[in-house]
PDB file of N, CA and C in Angstrom:
ATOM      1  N   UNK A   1     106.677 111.220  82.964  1.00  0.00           N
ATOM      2  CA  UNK A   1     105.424 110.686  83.493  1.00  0.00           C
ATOM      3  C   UNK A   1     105.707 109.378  84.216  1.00  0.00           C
ATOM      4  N   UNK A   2     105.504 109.198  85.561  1.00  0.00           N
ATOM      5  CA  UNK A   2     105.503 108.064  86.165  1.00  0.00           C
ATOM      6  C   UNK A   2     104.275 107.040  85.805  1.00  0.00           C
ATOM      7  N   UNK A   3     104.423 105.662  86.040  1.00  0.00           N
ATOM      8  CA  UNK A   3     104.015 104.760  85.428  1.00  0.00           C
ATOM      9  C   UNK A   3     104.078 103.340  86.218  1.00  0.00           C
ATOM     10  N   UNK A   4     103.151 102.955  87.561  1.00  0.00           N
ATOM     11  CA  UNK A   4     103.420 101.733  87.792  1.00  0.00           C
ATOM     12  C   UNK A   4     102.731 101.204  87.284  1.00  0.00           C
ATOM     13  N   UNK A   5     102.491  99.730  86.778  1.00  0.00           N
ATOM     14  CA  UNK A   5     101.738  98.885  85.361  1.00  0.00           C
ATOM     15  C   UNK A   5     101.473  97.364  86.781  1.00  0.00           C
ATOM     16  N   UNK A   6     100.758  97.443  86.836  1.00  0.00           N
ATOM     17  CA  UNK A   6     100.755  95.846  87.360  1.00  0.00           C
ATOM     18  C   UNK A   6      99.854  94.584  86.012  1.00  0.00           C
ATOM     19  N   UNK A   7     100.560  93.317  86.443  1.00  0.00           N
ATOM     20  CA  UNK A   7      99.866  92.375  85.604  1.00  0.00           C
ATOM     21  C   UNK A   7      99.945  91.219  86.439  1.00  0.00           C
ATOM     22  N   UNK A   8      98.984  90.055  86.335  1.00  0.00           N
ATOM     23  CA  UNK A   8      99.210  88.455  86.722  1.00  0.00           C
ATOM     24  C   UNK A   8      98.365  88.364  87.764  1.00  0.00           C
ATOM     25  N   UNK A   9      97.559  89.311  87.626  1.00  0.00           N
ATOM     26  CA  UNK A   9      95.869  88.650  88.370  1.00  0.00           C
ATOM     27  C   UNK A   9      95.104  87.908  87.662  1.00  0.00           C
ATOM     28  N   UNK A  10      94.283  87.352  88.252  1.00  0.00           N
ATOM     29  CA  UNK A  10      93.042  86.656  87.917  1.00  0.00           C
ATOM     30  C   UNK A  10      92.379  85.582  88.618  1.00  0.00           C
ATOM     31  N   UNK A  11      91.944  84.384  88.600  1.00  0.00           N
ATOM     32  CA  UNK A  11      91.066  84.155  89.777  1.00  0.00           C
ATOM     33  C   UNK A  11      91.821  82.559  89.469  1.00  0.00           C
ATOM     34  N   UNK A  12      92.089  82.506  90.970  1.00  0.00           N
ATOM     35  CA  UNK A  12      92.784  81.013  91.634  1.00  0.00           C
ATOM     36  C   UNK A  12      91.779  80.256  92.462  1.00  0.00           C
ATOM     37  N   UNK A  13      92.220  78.490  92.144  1.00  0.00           N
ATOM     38  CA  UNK A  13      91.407  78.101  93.602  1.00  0.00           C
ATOM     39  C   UNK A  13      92.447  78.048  94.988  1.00  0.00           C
ATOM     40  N   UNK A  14      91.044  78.101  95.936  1.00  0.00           N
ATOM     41  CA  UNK A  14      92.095  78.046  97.384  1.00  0.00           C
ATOM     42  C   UNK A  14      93.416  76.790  97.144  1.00  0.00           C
ATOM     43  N   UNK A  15      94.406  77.499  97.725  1.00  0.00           N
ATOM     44  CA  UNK A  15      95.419  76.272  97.696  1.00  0.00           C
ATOM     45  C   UNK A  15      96.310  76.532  96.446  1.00  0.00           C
ATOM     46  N   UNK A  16      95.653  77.360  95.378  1.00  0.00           N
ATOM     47  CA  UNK A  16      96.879  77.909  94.298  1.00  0.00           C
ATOM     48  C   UNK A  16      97.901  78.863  94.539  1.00  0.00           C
ATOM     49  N   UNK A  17      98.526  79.280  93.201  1.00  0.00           N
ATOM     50  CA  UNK A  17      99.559  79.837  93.690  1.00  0.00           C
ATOM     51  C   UNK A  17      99.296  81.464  92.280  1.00  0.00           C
ATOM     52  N   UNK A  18      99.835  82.153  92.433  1.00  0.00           N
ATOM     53  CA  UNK A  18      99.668  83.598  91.552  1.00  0.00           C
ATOM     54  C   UNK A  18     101.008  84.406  91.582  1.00  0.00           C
ATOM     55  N   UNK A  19     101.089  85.087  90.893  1.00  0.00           N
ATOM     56  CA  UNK A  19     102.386  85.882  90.776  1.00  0.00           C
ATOM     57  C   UNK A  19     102.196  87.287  90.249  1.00  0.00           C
ATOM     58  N   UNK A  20     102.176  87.975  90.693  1.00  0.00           N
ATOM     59  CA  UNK A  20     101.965  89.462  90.268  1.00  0.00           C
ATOM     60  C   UNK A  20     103.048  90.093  89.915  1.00  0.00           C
ATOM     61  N   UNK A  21     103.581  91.417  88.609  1.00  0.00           N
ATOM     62  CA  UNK A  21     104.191  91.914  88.259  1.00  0.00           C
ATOM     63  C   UNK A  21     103.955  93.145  88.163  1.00  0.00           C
ATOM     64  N   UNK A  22     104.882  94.181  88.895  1.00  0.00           N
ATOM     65  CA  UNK A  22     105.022  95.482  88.740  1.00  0.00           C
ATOM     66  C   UNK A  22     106.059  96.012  87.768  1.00  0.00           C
ATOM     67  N   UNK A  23     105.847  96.566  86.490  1.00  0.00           N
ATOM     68  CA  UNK A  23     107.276  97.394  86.066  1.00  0.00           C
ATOM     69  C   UNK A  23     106.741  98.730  86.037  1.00  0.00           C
ATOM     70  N   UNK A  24     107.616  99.668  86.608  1.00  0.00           N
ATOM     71  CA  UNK A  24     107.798 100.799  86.659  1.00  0.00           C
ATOM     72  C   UNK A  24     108.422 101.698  85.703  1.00  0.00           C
ATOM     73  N   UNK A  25     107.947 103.347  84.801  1.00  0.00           N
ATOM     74  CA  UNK A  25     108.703 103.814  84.404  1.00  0.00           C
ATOM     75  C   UNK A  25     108.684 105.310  85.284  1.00  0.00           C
ATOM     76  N   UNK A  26     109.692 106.221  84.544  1.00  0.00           N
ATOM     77  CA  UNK A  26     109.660 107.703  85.037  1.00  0.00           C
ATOM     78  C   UNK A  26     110.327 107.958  86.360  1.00  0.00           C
ATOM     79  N   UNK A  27     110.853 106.927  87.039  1.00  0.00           N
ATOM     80  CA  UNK A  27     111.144 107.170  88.445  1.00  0.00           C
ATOM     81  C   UNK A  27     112.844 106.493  88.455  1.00  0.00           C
ATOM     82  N   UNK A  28     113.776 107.114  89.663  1.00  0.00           N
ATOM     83  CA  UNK A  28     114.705 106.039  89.791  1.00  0.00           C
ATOM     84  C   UNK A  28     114.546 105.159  90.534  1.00  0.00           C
ATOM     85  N   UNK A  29     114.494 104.269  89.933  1.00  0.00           N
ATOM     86  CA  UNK A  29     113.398 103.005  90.399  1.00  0.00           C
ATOM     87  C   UNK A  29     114.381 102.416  92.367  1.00  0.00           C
ATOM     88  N   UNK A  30     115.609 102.636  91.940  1.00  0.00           N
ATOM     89  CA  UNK A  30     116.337 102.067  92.666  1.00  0.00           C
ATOM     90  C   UNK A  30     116.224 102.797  94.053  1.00  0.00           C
ATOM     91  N   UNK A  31     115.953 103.986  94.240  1.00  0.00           N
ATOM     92  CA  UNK A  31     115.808 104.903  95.164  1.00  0.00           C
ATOM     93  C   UNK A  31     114.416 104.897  96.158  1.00  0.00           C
ATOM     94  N   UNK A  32     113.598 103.964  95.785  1.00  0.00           N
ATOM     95  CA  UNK A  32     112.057 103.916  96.442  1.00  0.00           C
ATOM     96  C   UNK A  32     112.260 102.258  96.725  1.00  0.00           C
ATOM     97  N   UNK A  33     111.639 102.456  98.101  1.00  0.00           N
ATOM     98  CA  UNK A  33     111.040 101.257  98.710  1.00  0.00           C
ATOM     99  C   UNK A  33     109.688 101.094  97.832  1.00  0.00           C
ATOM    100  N   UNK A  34     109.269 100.028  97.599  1.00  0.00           N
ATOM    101  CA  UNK A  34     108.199  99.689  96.866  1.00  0.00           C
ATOM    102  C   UNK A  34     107.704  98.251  97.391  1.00  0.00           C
ATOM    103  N   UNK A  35     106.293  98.110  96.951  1.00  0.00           N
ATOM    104  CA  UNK A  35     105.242  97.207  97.708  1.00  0.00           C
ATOM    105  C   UNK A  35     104.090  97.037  96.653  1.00  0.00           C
ATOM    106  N   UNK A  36     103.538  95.663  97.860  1.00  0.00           N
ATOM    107  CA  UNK A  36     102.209  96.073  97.570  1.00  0.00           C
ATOM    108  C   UNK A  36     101.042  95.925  98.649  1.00  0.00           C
ATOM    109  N   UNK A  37     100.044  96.436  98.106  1.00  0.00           N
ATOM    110  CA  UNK A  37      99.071  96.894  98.963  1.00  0.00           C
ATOM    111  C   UNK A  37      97.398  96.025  98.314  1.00  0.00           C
ATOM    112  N   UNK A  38      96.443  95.555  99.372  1.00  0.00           N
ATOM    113  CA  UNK A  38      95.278  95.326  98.918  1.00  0.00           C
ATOM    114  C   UNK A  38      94.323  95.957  99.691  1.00  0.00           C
ATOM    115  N   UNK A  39      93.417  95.591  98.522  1.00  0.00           N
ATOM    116  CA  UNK A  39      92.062  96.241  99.494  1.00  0.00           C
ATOM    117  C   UNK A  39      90.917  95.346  98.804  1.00  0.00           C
ATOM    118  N   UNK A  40      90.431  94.591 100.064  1.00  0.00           N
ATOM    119  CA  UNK A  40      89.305  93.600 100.083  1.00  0.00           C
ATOM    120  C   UNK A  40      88.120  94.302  99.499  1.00  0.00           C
ATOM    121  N   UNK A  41      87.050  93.424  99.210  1.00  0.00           N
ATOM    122  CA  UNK A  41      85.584  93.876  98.738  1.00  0.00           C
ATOM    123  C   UNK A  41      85.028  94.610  99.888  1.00  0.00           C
ATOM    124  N   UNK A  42      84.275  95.656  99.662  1.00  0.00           N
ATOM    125  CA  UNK A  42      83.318  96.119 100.780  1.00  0.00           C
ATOM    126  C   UNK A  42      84.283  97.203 101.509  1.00  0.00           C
ATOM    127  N   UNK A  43      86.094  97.062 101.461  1.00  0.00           N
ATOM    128  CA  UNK A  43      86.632  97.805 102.557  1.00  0.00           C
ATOM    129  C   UNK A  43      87.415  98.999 101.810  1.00  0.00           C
ATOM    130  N   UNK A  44      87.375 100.112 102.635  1.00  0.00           N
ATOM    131  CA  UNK A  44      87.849 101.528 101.941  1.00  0.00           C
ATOM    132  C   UNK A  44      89.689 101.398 102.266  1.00  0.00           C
ATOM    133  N   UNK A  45      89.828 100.545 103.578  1.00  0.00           N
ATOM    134  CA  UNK A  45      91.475 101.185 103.470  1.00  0.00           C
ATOM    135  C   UNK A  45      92.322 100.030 102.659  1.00  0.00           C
ATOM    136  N   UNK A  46      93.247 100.434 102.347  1.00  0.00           N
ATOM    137  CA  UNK A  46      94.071  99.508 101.716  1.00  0.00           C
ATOM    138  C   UNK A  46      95.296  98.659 102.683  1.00  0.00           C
ATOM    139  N   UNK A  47      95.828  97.615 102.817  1.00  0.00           N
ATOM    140  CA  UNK A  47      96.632  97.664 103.909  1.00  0.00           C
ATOM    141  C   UNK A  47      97.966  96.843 103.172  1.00  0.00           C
ATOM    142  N   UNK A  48      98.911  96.630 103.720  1.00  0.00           N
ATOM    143  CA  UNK A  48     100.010  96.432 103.321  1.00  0.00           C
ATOM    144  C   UNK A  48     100.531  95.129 103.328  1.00  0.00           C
ATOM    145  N   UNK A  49     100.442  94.726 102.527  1.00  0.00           N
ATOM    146  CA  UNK A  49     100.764  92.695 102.089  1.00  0.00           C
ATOM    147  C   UNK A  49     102.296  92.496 102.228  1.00  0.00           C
ATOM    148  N   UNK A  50     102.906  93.306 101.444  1.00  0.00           N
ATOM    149  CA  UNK A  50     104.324  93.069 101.530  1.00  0.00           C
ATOM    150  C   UNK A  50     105.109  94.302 100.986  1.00  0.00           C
ATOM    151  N   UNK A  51     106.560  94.215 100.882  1.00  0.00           N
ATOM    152  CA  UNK A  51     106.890  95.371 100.631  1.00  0.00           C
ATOM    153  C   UNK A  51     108.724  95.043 101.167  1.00  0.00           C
ATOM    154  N   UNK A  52     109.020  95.680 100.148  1.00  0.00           N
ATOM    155  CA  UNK A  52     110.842  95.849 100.099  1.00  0.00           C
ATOM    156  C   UNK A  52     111.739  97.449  99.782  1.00  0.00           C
ATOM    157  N   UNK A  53     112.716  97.320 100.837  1.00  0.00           N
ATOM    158  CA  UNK A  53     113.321  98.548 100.960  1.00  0.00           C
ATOM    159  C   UNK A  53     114.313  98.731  99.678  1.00  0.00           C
ATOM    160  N   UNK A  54     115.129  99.827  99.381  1.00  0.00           N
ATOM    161  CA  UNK A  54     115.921  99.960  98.266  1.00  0.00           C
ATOM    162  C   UNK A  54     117.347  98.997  98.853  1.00  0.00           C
ATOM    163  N   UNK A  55     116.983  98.844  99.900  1.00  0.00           N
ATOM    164  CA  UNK A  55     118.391  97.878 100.345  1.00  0.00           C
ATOM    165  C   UNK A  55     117.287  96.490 100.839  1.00  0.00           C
ATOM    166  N   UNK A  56     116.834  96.082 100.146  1.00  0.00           N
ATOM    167  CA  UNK A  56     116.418  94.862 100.100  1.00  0.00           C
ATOM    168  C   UNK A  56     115.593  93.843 101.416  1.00  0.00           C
ATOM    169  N   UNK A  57     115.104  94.919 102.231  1.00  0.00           N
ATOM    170  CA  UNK A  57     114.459  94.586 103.616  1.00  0.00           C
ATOM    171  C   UNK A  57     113.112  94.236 103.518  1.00  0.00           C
ATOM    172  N   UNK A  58     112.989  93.053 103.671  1.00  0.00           N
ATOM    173  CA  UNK A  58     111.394  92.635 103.308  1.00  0.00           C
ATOM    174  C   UNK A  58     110.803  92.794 103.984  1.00  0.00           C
ATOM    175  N   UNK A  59     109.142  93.111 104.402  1.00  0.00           N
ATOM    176  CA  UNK A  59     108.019  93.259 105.291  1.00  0.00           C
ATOM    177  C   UNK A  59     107.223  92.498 104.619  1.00  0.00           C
ATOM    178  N   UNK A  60     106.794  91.665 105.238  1.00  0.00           N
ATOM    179  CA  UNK A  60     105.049  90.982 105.514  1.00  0.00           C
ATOM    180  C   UNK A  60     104.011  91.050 106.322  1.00  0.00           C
ATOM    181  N   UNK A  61     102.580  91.080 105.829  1.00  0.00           N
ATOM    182  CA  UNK A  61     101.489  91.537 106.801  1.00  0.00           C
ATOM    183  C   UNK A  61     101.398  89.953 107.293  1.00  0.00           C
ATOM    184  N   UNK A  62     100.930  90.239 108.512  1.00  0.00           N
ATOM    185  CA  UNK A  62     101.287  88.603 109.444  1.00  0.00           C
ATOM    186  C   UNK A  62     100.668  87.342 108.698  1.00  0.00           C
ATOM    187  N   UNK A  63      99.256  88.104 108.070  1.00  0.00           N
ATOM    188  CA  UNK A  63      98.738  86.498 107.060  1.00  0.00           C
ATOM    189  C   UNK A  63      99.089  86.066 106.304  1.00  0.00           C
ATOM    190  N   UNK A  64     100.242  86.676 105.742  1.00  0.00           N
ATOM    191  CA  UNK A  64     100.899  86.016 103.940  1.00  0.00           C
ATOM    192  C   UNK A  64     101.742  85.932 104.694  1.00  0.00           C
ATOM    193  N   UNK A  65     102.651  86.008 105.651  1.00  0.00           N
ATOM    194  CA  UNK A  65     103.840  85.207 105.982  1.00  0.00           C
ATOM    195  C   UNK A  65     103.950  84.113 105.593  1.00  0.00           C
ATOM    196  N   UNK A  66     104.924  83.400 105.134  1.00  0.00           N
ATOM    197  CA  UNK A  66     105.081  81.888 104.705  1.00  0.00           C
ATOM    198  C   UNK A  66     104.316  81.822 103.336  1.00  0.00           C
ATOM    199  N   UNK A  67     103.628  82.837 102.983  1.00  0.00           N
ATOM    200  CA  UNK A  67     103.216  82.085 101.962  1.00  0.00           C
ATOM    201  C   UNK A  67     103.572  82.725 100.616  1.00  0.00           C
ATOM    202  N   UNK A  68     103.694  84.070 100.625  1.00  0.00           N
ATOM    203  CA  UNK A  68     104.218  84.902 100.082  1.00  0.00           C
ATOM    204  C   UNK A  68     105.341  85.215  99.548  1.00  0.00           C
ATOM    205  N   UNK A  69     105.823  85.600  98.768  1.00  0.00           N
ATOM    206  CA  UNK A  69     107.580  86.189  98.958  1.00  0.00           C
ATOM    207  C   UNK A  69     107.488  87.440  97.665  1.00  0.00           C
ATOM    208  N   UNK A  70     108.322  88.581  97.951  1.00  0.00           N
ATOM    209  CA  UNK A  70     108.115  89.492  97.314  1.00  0.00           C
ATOM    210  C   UNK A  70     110.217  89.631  96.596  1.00  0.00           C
ATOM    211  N   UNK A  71     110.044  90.406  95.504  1.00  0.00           N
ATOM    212  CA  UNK A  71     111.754  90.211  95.535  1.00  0.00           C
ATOM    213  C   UNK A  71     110.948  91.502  93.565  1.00  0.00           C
ATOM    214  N   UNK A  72     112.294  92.132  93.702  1.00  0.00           N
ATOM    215  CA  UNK A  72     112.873  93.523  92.740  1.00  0.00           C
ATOM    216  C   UNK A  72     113.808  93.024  91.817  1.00  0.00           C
ATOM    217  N   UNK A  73     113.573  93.873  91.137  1.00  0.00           N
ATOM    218  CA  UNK A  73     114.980  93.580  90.064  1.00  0.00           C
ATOM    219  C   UNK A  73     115.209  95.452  89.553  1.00  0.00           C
ATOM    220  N   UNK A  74     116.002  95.934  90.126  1.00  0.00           N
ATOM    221  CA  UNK A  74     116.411  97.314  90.338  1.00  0.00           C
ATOM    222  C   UNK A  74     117.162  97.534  88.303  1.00  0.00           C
ATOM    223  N   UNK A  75     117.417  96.687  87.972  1.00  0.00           N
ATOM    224  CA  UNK A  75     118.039  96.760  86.610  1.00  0.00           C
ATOM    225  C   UNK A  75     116.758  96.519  85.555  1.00  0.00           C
ATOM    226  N   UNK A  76     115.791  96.248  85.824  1.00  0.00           N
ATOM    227  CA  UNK A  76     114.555  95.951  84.919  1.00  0.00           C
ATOM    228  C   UNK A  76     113.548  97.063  85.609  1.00  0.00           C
ATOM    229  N   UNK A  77     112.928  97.669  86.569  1.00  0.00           N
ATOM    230  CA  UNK A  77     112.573  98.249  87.237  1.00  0.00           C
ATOM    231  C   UNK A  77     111.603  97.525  87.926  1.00  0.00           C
ATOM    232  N   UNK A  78     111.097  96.407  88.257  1.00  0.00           N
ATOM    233  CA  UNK A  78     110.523  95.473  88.276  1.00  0.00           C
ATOM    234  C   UNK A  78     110.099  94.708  89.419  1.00  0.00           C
ATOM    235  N   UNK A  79     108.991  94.771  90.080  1.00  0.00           N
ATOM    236  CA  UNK A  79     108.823  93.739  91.461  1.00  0.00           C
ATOM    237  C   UNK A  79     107.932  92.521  91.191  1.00  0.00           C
ATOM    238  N   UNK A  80     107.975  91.386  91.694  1.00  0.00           N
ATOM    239  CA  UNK A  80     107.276  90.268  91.955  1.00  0.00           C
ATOM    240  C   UNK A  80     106.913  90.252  93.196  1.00  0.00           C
ATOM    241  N   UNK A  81     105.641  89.410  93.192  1.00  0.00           N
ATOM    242  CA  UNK A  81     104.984  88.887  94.543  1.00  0.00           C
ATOM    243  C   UNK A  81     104.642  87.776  94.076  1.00  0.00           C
ATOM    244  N   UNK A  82     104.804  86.687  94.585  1.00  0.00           N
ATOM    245  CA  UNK A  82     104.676  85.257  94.504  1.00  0.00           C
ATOM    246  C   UNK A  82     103.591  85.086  95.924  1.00  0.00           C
ATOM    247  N   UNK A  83     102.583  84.730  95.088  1.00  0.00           N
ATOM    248  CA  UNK A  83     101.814  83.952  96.147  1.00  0.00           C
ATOM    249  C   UNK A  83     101.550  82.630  96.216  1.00  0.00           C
ATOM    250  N   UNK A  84     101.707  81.794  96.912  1.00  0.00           N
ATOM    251  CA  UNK A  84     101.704  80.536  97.157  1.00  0.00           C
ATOM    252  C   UNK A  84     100.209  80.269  98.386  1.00  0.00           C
ATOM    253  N   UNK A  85      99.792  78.876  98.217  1.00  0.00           N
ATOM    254  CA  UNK A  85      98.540  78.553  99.256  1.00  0.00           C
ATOM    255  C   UNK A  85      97.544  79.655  99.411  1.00  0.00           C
ATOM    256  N   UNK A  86      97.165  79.753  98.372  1.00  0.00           N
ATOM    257  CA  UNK A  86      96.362  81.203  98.596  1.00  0.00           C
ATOM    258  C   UNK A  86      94.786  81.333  99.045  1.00  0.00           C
ATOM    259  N   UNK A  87      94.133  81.697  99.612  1.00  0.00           N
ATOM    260  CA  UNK A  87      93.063  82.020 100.752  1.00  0.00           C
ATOM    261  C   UNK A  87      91.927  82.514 100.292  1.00  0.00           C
ATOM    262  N   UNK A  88      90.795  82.112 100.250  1.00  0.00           N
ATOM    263  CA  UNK A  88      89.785  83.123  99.561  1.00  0.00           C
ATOM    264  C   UNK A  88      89.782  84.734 100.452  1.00  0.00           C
ATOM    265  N   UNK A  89      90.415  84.806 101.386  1.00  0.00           N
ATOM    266  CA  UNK A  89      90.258  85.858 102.326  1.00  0.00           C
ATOM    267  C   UNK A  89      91.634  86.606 101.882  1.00  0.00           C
ATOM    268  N   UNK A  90      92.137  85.964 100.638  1.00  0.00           N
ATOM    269  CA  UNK A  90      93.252  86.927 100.135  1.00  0.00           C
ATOM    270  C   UNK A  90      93.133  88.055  98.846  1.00  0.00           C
ATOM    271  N   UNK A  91      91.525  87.847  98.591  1.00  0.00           N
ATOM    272  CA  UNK A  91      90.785  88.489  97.272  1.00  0.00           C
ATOM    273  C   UNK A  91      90.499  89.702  97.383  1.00  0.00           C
ATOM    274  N   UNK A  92      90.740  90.424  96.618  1.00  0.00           N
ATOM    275  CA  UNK A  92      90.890  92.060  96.404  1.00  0.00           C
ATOM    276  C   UNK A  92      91.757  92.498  95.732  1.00  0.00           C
ATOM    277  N   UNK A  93      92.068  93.821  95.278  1.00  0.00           N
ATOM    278  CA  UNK A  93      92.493  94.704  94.311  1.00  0.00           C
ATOM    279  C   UNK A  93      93.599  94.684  94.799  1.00  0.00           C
ATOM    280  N   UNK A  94      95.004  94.227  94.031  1.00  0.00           N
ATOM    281  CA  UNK A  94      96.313  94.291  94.536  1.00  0.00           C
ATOM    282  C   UNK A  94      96.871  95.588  93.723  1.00  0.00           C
ATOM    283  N   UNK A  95      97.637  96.727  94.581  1.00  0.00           N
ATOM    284  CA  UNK A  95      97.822  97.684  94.459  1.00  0.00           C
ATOM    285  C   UNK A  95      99.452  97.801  94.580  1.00  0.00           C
ATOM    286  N   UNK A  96     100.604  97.990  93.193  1.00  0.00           N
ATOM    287  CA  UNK A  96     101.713  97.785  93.375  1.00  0.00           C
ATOM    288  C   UNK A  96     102.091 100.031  93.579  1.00  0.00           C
ATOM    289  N   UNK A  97     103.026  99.755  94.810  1.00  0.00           N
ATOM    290  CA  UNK A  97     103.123 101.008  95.068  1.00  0.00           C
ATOM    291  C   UNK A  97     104.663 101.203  95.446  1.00  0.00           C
ATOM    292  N   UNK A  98     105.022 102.693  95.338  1.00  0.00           N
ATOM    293  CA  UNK A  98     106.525 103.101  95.400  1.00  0.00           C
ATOM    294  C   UNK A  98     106.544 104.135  95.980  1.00  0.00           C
ATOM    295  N   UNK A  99     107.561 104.319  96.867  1.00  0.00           N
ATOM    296  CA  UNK A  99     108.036 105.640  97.951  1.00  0.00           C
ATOM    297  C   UNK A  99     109.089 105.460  98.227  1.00  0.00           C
ATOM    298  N   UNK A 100     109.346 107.036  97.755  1.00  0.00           N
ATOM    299  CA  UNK A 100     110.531 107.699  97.905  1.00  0.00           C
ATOM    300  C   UNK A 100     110.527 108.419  99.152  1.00  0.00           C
ATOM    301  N   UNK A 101     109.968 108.723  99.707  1.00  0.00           N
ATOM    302  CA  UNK A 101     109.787 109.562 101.103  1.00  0.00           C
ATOM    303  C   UNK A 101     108.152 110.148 101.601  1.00  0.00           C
ATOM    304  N   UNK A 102     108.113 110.995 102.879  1.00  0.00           N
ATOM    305  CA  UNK A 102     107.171 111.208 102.884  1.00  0.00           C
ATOM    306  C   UNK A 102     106.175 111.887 101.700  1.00  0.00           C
ATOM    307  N   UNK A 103     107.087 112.505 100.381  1.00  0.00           N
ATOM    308  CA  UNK A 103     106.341 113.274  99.583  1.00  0.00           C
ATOM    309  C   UNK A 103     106.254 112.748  98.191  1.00  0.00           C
ATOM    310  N   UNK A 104     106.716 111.567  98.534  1.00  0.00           N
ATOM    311  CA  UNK A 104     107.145 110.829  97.153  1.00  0.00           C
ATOM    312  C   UNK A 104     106.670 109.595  97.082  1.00  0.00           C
ATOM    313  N   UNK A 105     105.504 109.346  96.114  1.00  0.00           N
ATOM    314  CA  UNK A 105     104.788 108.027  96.525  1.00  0.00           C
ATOM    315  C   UNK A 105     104.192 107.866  95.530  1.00  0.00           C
ATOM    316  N   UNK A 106     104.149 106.939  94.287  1.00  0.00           N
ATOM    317  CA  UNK A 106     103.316 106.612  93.075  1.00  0.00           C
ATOM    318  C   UNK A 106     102.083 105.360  93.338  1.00  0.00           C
ATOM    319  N   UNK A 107     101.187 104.823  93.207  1.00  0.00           N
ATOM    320  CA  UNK A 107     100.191 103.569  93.273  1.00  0.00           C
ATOM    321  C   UNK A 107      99.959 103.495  91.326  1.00  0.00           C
ATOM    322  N   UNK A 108     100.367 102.003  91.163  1.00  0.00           N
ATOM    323  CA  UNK A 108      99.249 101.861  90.035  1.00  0.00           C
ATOM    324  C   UNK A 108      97.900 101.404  89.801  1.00  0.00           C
ATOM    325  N   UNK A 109      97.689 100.727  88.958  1.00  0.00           N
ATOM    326  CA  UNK A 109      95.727 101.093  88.934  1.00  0.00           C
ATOM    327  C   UNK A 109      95.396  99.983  89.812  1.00  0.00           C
ATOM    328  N   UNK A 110      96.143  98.985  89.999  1.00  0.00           N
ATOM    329  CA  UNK A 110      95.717  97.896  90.340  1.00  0.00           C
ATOM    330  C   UNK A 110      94.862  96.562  89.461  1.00  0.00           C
ATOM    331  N   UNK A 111      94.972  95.501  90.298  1.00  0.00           N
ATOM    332  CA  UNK A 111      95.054  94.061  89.242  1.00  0.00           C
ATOM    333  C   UNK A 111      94.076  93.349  90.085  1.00  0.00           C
ATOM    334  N   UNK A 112      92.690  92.577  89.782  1.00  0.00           N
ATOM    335  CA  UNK A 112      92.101  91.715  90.312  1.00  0.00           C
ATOM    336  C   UNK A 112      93.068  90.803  90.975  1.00  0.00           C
ATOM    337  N   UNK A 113      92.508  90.087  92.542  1.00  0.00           N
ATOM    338  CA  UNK A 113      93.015  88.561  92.486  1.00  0.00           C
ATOM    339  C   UNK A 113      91.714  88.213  93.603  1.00  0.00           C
ATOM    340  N   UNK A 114      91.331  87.078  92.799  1.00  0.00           N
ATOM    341  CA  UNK A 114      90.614  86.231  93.209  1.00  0.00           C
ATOM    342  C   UNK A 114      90.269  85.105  93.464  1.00  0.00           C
ATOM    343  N   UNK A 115      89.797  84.657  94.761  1.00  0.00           N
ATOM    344  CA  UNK A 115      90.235  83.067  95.254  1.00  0.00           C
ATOM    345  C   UNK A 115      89.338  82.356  95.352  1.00  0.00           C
ATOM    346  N   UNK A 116      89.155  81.599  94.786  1.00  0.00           N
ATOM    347  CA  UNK A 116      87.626  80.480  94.860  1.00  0.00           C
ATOM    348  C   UNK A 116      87.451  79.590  94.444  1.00  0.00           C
ATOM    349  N   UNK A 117      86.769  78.904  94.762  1.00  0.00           N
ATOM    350  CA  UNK A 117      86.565  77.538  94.482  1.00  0.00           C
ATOM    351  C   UNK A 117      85.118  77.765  93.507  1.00  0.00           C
TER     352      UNK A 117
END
């Protein structure tokens, strides 16, 4: 049974910082690019915050650039997202996700994060 678990939401003021944790079971963890994904209040698609290849290639969506940093630990099964300066326009359901290919793709339930003053 696959198993992504996220934890380390909850509600920041603008200008804080948050750290989210994915551990993964059931999968070889090492073999999937994995990420994460949000989806704001009110909006149906989810879009892509950040995200790292099995060879260690980072992507950022252009607004968390700089502020962000995402990084794995392939021996724990394990991803971080470090958010730093964080935005009330950064609030929504953070969604830690894994792919193995086009047919191979797990999401877990997802973790509040919320920014406010």
């Amino acid at each position: 049974q696959v198993q992504l678990v996220e934890s380390g939401g909850g509600l920041v003021q603008p200008g804080g910082s948050l750290r989210l944790s994915c551990v993964a079971s059931g999968i070889r963890y090492s073999l999937y690019s994995v990420g994460w994904f949000r989806q704001a209040p009110g909006e149906e698609q989810r879009e892509m915050v950040a995200s790292i290849t099995r060879d260690g290639l980072r992507t950022f969506a252009t607004s968390v650039k700089g502020r962000f940093t995402i990084s794995r630990d392939n021996a724990k099964n394990t991803m971080d997202l470090q958010m730093n300066s964080l935005k009330p326009e950064d609030t929504g359901v953070y969604y830690c996700h894994a792919r193995r290919d086009v047919k191979t793709e797990y999401w877990g339930q997802g973790t509040q994060v919320t920014v406010s003053s």
